[in-house]
Protein backbone atom coordinates (compact mmCIF):
# COMPACT_ATOMS: atom_id res chain seq x y z
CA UNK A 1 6.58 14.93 -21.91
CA UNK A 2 9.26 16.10 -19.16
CA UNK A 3 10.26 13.52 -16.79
CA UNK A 4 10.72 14.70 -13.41
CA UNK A 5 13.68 12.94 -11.13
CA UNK A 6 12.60 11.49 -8.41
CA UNK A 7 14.87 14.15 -6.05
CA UNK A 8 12.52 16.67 -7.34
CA UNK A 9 8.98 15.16 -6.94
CA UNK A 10 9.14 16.69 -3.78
CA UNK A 11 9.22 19.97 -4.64
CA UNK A 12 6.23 19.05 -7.67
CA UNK A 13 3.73 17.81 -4.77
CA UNK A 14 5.02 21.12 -2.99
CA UNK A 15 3.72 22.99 -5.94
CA UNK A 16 1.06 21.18 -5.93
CA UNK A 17 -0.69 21.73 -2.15
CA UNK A 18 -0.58 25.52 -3.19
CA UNK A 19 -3.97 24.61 -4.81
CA UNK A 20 -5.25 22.29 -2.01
CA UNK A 21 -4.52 24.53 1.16
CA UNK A 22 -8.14 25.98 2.91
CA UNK A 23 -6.66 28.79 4.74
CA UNK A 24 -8.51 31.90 3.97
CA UNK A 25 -7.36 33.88 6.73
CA UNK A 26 -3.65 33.65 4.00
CA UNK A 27 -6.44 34.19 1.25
CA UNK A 28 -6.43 30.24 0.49
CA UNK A 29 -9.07 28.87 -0.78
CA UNK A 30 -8.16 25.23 -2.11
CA UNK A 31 -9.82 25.92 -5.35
CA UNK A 32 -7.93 24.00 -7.81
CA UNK A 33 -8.37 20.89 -6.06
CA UNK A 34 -12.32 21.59 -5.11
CA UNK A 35 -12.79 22.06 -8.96
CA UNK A 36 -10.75 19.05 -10.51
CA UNK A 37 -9.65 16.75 -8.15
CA UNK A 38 -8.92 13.71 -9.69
CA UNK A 39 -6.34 15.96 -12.11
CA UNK A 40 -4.70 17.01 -9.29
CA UNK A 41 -4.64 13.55 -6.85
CA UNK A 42 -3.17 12.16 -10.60
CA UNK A 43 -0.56 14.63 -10.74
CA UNK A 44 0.83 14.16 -7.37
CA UNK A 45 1.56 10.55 -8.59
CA UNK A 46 3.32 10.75 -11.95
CA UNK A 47 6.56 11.49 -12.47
CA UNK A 48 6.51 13.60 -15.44
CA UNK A 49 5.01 16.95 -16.94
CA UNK A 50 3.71 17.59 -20.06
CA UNK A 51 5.33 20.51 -21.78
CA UNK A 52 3.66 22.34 -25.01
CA UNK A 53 5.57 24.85 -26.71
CA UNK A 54 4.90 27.85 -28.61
CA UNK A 55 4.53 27.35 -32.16
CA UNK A 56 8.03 28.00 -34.64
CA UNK A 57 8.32 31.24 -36.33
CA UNK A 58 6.22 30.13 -39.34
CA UNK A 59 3.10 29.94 -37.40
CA UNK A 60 0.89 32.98 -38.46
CA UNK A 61 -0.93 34.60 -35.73
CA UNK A 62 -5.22 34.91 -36.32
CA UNK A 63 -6.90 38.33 -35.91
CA UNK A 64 -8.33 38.37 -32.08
CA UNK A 65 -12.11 40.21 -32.23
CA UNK A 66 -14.57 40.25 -29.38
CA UNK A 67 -16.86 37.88 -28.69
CA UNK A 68 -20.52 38.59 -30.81
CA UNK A 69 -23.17 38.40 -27.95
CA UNK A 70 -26.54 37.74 -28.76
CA UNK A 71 -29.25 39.02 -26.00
CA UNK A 72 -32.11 37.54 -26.59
């Protein structure tokens, strides 16, 4: 977890209205916030970030297939 100073909260909840601002004559559609609300009203609050890193260089990448579709 990242802990964000409070001098810079301001540009977090700046971030943040990107995905609540209805505009779409500037092709903004307040989706984020339409689809999970609560995630982003909690956000706007806290003072910290998670952060998740990429795995060390032991990690052994799987084998990426396609997805087997059934049609019936």
């Amino acid at each position: 977890m990242l802990d964000i100073p409070s001098a810079h909260m301001k540009t977090k909840r700046n971030a943040l209205y990107a995905y609540n601002t209805w505009d779409p004559s500037r092709n903004l559609y307040a989706l984020g916030h339409h689809s999970v609300p609560g995630l982003f009203e909690g956000a706007h609050a806290l003072p910290h970030e998670y952060v998740y890193t990429l795995p060390n260089s032991s990690y052994q990448y799987g084998r990426i297939t396609a997805p087997q579709r059934s049609w019936s």
